[in-house]
PDB file of N, CA and C in Angstrom:
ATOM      1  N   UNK A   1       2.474  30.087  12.885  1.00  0.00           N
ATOM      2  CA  UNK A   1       1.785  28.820  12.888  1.00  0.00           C
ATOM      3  C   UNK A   1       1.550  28.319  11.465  1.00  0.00           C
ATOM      4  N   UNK A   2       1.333  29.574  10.312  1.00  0.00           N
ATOM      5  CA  UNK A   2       0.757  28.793   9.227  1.00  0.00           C
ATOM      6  C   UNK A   2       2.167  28.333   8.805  1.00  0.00           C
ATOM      7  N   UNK A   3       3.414  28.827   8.750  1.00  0.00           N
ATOM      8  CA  UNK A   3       4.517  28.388   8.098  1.00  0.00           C
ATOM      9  C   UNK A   3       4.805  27.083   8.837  1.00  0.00           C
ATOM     10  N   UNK A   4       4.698  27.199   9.911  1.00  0.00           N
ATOM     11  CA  UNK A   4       5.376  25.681  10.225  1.00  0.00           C
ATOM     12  C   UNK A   4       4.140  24.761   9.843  1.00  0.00           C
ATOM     13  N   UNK A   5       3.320  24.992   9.634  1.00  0.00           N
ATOM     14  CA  UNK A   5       2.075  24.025   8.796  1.00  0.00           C
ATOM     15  C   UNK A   5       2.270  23.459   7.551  1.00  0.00           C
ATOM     16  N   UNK A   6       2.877  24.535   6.957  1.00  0.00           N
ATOM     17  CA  UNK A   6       3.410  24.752   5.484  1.00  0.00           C
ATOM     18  C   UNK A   6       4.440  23.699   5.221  1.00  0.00           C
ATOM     19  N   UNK A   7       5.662  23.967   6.344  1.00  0.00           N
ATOM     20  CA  UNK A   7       6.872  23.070   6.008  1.00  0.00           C
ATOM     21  C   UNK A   7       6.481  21.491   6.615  1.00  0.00           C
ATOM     22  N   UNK A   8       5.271  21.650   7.049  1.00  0.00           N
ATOM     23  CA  UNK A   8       5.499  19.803   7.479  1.00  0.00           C
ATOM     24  C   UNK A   8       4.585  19.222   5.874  1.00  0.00           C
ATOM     25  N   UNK A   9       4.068  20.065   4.872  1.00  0.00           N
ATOM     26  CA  UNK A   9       3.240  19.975   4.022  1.00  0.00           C
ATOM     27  C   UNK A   9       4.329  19.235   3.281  1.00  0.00           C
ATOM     28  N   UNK A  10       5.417  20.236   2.991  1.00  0.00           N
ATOM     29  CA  UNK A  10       6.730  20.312   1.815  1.00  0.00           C
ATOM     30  C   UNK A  10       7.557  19.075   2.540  1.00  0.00           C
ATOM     31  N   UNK A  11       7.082  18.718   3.765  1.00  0.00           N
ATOM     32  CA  UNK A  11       8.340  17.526   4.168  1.00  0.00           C
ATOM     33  C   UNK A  11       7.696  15.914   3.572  1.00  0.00           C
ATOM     34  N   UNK A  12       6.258  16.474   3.581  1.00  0.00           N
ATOM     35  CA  UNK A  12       5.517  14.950   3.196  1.00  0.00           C
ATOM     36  C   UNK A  12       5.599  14.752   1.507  1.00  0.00           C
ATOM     37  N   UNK A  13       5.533  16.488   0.678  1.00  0.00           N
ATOM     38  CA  UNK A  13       5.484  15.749  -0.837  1.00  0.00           C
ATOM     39  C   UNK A  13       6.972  15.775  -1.109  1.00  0.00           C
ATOM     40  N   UNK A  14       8.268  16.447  -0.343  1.00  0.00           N
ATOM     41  CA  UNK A  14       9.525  15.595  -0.902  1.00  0.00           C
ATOM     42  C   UNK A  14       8.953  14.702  -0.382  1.00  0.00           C
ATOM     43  N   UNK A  15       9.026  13.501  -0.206  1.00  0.00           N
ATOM     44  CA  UNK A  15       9.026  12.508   0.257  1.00  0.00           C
ATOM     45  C   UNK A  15       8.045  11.324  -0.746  1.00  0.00           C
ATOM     46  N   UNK A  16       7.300  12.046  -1.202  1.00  0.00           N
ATOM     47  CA  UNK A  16       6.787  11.511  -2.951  1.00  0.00           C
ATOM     48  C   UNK A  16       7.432  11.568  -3.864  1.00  0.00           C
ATOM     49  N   UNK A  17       7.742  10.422  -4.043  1.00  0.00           N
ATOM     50  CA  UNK A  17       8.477   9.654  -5.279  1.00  0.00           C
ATOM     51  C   UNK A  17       7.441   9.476  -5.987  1.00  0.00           C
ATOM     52  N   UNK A  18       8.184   9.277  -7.620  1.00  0.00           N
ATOM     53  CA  UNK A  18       7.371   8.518  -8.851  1.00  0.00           C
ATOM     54  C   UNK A  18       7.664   6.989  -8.018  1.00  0.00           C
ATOM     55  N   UNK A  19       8.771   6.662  -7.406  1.00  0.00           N
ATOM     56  CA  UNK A  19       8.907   4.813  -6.808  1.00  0.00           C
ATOM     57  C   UNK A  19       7.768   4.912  -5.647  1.00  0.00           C
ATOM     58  N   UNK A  20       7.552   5.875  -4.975  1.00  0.00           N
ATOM     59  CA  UNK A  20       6.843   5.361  -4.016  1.00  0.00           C
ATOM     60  C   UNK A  20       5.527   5.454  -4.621  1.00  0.00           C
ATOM     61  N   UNK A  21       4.606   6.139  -5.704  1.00  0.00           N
ATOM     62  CA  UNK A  21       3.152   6.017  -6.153  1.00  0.00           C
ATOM     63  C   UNK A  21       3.629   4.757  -6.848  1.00  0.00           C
ATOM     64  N   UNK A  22       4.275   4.566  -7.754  1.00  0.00           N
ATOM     65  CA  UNK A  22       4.164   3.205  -8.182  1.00  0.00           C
ATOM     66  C   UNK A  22       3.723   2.142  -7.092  1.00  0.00           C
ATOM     67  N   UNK A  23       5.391   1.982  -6.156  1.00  0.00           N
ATOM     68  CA  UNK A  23       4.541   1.226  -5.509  1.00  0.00           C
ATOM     69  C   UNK A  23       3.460   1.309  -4.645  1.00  0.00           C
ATOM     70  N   UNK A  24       2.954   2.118  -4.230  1.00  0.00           N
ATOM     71  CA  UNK A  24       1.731   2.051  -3.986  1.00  0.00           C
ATOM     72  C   UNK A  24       0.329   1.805  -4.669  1.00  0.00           C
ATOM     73  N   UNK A  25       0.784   1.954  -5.754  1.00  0.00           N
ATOM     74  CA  UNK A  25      -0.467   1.354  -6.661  1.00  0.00           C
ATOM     75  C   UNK A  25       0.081  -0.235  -7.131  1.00  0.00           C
ATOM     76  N   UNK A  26       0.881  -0.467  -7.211  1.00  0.00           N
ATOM     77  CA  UNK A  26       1.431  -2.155  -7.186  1.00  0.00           C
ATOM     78  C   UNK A  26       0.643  -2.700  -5.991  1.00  0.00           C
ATOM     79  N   UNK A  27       0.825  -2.091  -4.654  1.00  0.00           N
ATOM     80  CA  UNK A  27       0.327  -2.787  -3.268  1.00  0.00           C
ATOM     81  C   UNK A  27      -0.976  -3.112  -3.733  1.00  0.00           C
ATOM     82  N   UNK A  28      -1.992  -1.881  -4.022  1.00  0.00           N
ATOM     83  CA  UNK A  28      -3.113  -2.019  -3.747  1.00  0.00           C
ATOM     84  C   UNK A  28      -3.546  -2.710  -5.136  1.00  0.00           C
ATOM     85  N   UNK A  29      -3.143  -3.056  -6.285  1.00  0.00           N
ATOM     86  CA  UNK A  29      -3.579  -4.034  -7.243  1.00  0.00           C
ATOM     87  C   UNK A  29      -3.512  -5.475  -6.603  1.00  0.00           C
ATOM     88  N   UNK A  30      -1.792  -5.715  -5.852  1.00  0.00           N
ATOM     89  CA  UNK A  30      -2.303  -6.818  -5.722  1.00  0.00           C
ATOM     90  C   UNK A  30      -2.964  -7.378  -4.436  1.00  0.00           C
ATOM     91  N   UNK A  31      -3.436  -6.287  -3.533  1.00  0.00           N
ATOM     92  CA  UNK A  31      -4.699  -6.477  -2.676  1.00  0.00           C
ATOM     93  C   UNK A  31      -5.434  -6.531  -3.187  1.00  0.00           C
ATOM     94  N   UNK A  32      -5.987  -5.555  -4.091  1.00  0.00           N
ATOM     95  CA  UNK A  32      -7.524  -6.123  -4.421  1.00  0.00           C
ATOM     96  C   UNK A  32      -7.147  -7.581  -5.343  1.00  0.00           C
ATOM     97  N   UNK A  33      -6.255  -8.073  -6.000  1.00  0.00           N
ATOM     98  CA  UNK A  33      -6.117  -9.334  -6.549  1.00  0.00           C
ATOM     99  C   UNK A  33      -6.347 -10.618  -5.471  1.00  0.00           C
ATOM    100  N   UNK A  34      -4.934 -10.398  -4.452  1.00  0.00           N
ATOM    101  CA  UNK A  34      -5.099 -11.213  -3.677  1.00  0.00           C
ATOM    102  C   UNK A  34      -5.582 -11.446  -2.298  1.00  0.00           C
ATOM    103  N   UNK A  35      -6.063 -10.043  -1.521  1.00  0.00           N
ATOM    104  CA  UNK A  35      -6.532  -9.927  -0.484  1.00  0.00           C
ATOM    105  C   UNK A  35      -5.506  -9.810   0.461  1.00  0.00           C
ATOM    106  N   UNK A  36      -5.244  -9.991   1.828  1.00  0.00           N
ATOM    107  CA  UNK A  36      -4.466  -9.537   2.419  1.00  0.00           C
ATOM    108  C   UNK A  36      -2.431 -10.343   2.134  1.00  0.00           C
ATOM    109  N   UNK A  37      -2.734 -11.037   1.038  1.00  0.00           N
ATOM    110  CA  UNK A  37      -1.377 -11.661   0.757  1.00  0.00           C
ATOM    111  C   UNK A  37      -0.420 -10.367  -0.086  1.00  0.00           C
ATOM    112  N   UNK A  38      -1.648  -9.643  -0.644  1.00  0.00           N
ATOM    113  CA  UNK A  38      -0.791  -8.355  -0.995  1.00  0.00           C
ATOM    114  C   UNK A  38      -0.131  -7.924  -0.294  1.00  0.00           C
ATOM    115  N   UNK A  39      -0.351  -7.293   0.968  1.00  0.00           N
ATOM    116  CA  UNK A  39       0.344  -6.836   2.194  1.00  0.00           C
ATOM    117  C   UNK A  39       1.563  -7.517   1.886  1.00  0.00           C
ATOM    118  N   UNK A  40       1.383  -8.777   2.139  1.00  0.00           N
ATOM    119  CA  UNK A  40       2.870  -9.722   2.614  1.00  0.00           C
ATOM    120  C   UNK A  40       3.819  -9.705   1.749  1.00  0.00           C
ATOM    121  N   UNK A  41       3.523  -9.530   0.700  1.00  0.00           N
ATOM    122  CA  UNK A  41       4.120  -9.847  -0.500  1.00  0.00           C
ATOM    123  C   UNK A  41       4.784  -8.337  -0.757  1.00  0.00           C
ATOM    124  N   UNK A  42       4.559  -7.148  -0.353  1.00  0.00           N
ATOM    125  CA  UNK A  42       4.954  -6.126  -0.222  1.00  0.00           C
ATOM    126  C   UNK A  42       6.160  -6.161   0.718  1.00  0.00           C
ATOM    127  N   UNK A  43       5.864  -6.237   2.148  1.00  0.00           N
ATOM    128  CA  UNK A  43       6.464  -6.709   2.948  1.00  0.00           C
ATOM    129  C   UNK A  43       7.903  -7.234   2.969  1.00  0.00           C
ATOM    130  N   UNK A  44       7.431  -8.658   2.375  1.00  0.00           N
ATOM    131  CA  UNK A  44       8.729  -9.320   2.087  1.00  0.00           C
ATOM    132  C   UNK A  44       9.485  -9.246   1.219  1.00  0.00           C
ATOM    133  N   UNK A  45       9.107  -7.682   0.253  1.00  0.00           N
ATOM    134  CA  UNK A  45       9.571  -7.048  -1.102  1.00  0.00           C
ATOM    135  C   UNK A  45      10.583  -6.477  -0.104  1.00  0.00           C
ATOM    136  N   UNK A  46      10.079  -5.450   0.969  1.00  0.00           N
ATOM    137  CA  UNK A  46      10.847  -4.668   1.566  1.00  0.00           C
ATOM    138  C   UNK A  46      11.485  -5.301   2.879  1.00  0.00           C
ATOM    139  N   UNK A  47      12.233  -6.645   2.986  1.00  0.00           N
ATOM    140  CA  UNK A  47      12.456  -7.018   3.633  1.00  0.00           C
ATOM    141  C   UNK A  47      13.951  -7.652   2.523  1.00  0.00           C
ATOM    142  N   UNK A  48      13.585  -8.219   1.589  1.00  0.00           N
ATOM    143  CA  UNK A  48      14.361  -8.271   0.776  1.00  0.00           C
ATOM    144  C   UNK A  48      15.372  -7.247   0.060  1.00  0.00           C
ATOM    145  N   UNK A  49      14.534  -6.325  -0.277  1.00  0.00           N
ATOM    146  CA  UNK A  49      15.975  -5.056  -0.518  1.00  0.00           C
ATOM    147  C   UNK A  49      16.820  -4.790   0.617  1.00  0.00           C
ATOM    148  N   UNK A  50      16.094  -4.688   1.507  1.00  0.00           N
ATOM    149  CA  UNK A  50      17.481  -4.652   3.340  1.00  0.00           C
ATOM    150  C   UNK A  50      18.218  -5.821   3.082  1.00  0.00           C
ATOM    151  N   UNK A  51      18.049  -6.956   2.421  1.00  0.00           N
ATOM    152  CA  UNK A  51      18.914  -7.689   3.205  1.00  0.00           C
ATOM    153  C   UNK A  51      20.099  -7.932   1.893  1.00  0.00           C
ATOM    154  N   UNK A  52      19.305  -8.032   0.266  1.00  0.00           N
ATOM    155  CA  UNK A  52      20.166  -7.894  -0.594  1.00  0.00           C
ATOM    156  C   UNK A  52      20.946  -6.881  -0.885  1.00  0.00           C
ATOM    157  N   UNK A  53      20.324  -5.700  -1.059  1.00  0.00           N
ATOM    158  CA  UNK A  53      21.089  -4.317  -1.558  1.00  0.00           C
ATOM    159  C   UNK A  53      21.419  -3.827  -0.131  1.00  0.00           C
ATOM    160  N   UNK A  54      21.030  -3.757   0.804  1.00  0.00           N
ATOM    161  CA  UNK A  54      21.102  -2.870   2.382  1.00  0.00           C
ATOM    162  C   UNK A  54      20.280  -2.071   2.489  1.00  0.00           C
ATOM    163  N   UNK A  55      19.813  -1.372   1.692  1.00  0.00           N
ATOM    164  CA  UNK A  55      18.874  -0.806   2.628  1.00  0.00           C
ATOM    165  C   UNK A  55      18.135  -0.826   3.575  1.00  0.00           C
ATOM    166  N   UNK A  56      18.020   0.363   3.720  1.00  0.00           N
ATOM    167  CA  UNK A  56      17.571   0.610   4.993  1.00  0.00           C
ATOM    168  C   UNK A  56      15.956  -0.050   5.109  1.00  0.00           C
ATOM    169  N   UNK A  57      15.008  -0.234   6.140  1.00  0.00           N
ATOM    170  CA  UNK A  57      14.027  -1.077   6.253  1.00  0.00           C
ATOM    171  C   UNK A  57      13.018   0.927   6.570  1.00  0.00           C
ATOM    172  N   UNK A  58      12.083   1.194   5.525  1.00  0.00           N
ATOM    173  CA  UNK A  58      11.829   2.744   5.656  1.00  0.00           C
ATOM    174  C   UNK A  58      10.184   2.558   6.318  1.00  0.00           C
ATOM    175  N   UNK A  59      10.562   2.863   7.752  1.00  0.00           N
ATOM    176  CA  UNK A  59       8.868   3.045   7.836  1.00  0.00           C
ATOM    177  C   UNK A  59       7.990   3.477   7.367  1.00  0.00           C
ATOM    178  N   UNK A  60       8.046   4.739   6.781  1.00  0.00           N
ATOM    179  CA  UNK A  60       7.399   5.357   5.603  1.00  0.00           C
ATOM    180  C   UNK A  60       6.613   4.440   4.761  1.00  0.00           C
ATOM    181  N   UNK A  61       7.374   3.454   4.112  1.00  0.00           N
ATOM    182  CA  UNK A  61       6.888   2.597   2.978  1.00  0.00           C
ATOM    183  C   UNK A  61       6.136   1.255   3.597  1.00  0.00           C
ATOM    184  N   UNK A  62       6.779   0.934   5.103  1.00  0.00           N
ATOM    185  CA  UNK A  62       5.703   0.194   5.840  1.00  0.00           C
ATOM    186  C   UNK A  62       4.437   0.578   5.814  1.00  0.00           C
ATOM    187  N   UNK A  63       4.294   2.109   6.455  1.00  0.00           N
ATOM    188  CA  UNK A  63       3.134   2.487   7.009  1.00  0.00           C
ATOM    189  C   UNK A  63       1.898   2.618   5.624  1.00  0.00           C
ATOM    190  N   UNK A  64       2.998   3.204   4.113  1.00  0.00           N
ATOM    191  CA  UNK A  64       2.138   3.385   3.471  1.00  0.00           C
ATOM    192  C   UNK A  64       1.691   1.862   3.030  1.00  0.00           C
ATOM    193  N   UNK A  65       2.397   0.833   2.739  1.00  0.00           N
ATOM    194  CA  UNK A  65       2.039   0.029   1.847  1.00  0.00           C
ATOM    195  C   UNK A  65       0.785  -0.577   3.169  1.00  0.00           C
ATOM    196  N   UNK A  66       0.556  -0.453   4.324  1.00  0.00           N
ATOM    197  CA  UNK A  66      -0.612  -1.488   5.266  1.00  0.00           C
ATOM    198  C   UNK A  66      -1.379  -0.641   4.897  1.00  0.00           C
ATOM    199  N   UNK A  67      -1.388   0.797   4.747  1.00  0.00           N
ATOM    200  CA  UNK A  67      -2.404   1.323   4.065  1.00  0.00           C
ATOM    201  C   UNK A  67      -3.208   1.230   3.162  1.00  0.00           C
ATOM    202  N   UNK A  68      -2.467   1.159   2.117  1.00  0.00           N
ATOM    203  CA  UNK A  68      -2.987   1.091   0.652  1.00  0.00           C
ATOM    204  C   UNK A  68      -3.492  -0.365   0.723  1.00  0.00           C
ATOM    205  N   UNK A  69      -2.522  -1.287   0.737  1.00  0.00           N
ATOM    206  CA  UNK A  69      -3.030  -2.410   1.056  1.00  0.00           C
ATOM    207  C   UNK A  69      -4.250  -2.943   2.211  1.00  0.00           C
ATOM    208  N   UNK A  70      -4.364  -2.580   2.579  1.00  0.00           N
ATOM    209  CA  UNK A  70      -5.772  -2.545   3.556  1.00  0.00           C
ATOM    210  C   UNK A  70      -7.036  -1.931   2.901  1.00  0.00           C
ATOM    211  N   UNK A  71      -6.790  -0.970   2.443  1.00  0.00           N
ATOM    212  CA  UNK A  71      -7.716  -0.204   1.392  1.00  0.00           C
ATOM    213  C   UNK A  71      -8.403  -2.039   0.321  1.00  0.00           C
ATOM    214  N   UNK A  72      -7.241  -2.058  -0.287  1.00  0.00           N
ATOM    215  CA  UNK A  72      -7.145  -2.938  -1.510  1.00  0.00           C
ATOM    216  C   UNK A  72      -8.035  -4.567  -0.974  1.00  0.00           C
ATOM    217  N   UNK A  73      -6.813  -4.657   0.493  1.00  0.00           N
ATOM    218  CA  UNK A  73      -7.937  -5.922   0.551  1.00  0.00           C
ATOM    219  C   UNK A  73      -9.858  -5.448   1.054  1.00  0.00           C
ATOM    220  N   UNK A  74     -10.179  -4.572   1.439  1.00  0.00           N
ATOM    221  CA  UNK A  74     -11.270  -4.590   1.664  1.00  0.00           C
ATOM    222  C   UNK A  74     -11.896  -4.089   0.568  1.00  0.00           C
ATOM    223  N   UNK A  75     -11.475  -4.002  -0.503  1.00  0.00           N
ATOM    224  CA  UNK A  75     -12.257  -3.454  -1.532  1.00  0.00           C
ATOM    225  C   UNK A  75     -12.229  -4.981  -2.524  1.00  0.00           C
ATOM    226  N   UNK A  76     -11.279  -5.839  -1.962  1.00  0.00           N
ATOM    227  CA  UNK A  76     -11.216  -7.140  -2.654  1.00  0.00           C
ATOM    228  C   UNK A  76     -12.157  -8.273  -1.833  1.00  0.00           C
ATOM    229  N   UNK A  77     -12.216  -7.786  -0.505  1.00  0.00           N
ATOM    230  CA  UNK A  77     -13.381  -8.719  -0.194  1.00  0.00           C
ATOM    231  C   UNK A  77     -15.235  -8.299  -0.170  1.00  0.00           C
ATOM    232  N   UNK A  78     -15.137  -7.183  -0.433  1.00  0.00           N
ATOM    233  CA  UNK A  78     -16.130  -6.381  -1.030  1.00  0.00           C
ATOM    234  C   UNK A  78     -16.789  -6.693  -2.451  1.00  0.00           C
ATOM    235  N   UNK A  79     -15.775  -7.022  -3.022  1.00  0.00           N
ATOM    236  CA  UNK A  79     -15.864  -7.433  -4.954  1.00  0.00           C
ATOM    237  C   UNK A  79     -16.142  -8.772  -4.360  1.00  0.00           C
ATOM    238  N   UNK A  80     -15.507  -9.564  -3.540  1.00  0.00           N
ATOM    239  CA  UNK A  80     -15.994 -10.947  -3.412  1.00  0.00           C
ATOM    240  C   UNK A  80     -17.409 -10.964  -3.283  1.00  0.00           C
ATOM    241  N   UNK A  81     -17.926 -10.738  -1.518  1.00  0.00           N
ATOM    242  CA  UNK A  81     -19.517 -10.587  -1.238  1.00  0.00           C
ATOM    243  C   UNK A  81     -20.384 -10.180  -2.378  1.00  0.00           C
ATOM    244  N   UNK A  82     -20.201  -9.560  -3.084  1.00  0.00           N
ATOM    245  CA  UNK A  82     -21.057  -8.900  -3.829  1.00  0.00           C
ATOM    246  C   UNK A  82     -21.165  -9.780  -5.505  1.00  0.00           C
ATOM    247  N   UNK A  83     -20.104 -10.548  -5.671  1.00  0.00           N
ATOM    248  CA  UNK A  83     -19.602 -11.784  -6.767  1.00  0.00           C
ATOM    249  C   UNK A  83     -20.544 -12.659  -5.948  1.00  0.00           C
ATOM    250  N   UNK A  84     -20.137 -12.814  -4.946  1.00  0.00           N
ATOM    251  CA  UNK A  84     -20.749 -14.162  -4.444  1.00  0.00           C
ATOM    252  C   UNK A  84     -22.598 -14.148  -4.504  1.00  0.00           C
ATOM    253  N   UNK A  85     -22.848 -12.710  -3.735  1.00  0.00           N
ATOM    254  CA  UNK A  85     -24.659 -12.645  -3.778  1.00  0.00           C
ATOM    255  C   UNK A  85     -24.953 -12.865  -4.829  1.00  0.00           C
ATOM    256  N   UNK A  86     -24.162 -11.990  -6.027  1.00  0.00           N
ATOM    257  CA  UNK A  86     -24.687 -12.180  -7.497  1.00  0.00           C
ATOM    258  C   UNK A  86     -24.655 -13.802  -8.282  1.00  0.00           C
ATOM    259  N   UNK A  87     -24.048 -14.678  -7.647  1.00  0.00           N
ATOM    260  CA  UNK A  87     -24.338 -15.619  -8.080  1.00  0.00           C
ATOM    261  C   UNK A  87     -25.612 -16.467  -7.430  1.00  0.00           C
ATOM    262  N   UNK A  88     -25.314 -16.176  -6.111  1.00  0.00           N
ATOM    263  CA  UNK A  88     -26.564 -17.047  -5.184  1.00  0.00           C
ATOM    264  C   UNK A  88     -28.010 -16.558  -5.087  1.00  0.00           C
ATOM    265  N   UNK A  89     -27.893 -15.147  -5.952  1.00  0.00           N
ATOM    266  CA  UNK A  89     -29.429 -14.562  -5.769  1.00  0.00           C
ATOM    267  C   UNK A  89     -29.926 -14.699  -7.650  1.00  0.00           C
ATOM    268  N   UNK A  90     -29.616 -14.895  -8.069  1.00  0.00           N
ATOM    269  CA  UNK A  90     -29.414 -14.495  -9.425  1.00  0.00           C
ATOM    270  C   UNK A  90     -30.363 -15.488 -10.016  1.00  0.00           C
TER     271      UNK A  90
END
Protein backbone atom coordinates (compact mmCIF):
# COMPACT_ATOMS: atom_id res chain seq x y z
CA UNK A 1 0.00 0.00 0.00
CA UNK A 2 2.71 2.48 0.98
CA UNK A 3 4.53 1.97 -2.49
CA UNK A 4 1.70 2.42 -4.59
CA UNK A 5 1.13 5.70 -2.45
CA UNK A 6 4.60 6.53 -3.20
CA UNK A 7 4.34 6.14 -7.05
CA UNK A 8 1.15 8.22 -7.45
CA UNK A 9 3.44 10.91 -5.30
CA UNK A 10 6.43 10.57 -8.15
CA UNK A 11 3.59 10.67 -10.95
CA UNK A 12 2.33 14.18 -9.68
CA UNK A 13 6.04 15.88 -9.17
CA UNK A 14 7.18 14.48 -12.79
CA UNK A 15 4.58 16.28 -13.86
CA UNK A 16 6.10 19.68 -12.30
CA UNK A 17 7.60 21.70 -14.61
CA UNK A 18 9.68 24.97 -14.10
CA UNK A 19 6.64 25.94 -17.27
CA UNK A 20 4.01 24.75 -15.26
CA UNK A 21 5.03 26.89 -11.65
CA UNK A 22 5.63 29.71 -13.84
CA UNK A 23 2.57 29.50 -15.18
CA UNK A 24 0.91 29.12 -12.35
CA UNK A 25 2.15 31.98 -10.69
CA UNK A 26 1.42 34.12 -14.03
CA UNK A 27 -2.44 32.79 -13.45
CA UNK A 28 -2.65 33.82 -10.05
CA UNK A 29 -0.88 37.44 -10.52
CA UNK A 30 -3.12 38.13 -13.01
CA UNK A 31 -6.16 37.08 -10.82
CA UNK A 32 -5.36 38.89 -8.12
CA UNK A 33 -4.76 41.90 -10.85
CA UNK A 34 -7.75 41.27 -12.71
CA UNK A 35 -10.17 39.08 -10.91
CA UNK A 36 -11.79 36.36 -12.60
CA UNK A 37 -10.56 37.67 -16.29
CA UNK A 38 -7.34 36.01 -15.18
CA UNK A 39 -8.91 32.67 -15.53
CA UNK A 40 -9.93 33.58 -19.14
CA UNK A 41 -7.07 34.94 -20.22
CA UNK A 42 -5.25 31.74 -19.18
CA UNK A 43 -7.72 29.81 -20.86
CA UNK A 44 -7.63 31.33 -24.08
CA UNK A 45 -3.65 31.15 -23.65
CA UNK A 46 -4.33 27.41 -23.70
CA UNK A 47 -6.71 27.35 -26.28
CA UNK A 48 -4.42 29.15 -28.49
CA UNK A 49 -1.32 26.90 -28.34
CA UNK A 50 -3.88 23.86 -29.56
CA UNK A 51 -4.84 25.61 -32.27
CA UNK A 52 -1.44 27.42 -33.37
CA UNK A 53 1.36 24.99 -32.45
CA UNK A 54 -1.19 21.71 -31.86
CA UNK A 55 -1.03 20.91 -28.93
CA UNK A 56 -2.66 19.04 -27.16
CA UNK A 57 -5.54 20.92 -24.89
CA UNK A 58 -3.82 19.31 -21.12
CA UNK A 59 -6.32 18.99 -18.42
CA UNK A 60 -3.78 19.12 -15.98
CA UNK A 61 -3.10 22.82 -16.78
CA UNK A 62 -6.97 23.42 -16.96
CA UNK A 63 -7.56 22.06 -13.64
CA UNK A 64 -4.48 23.78 -12.25
CA UNK A 65 -4.80 27.19 -13.73
CA UNK A 66 -9.12 27.39 -12.21
CA UNK A 67 -7.28 26.70 -9.26
CA UNK A 68 -4.74 29.02 -8.78
CA UNK A 69 -6.79 31.37 -10.42
CA UNK A 70 -9.70 31.11 -8.14
CA UNK A 71 -7.34 31.36 -5.26
CA UNK A 72 -6.10 34.78 -7.00
CA UNK A 73 -9.48 36.10 -7.78
CA UNK A 74 -10.71 35.78 -4.25
CA UNK A 75 -7.80 37.12 -2.76
CA UNK A 76 -8.37 40.06 -5.41
CA UNK A 77 -11.79 40.65 -4.32
CA UNK A 78 -10.75 40.47 -0.77
CA UNK A 79 -7.94 43.35 -1.42
CA UNK A 80 -10.96 45.10 -3.02
CA UNK A 81 -13.59 44.96 0.20
CA UNK A 82 -11.08 45.78 2.42
CA UNK A 83 -9.63 48.99 -0.17
CA UNK A 84 -13.04 49.86 -0.36
CA UNK A 85 -13.97 49.87 3.79
CA UNK A 86 -10.68 51.64 4.12
CA UNK A 87 -11.77 54.35 2.18
CA UNK A 88 -15.49 54.61 3.39
CA UNK A 89 -14.62 54.22 7.10
CA UNK A 90 -11.57 56.23 7.21
Amino acid sequence: MLAQSQHKHNIIMDKTTKRNIIGSIVCFFLSLLLGGMGIAIMMYREVYQSNKYGFPIEKDDIIRYSVVGAVGSICHDALLIIGVNHLWFS
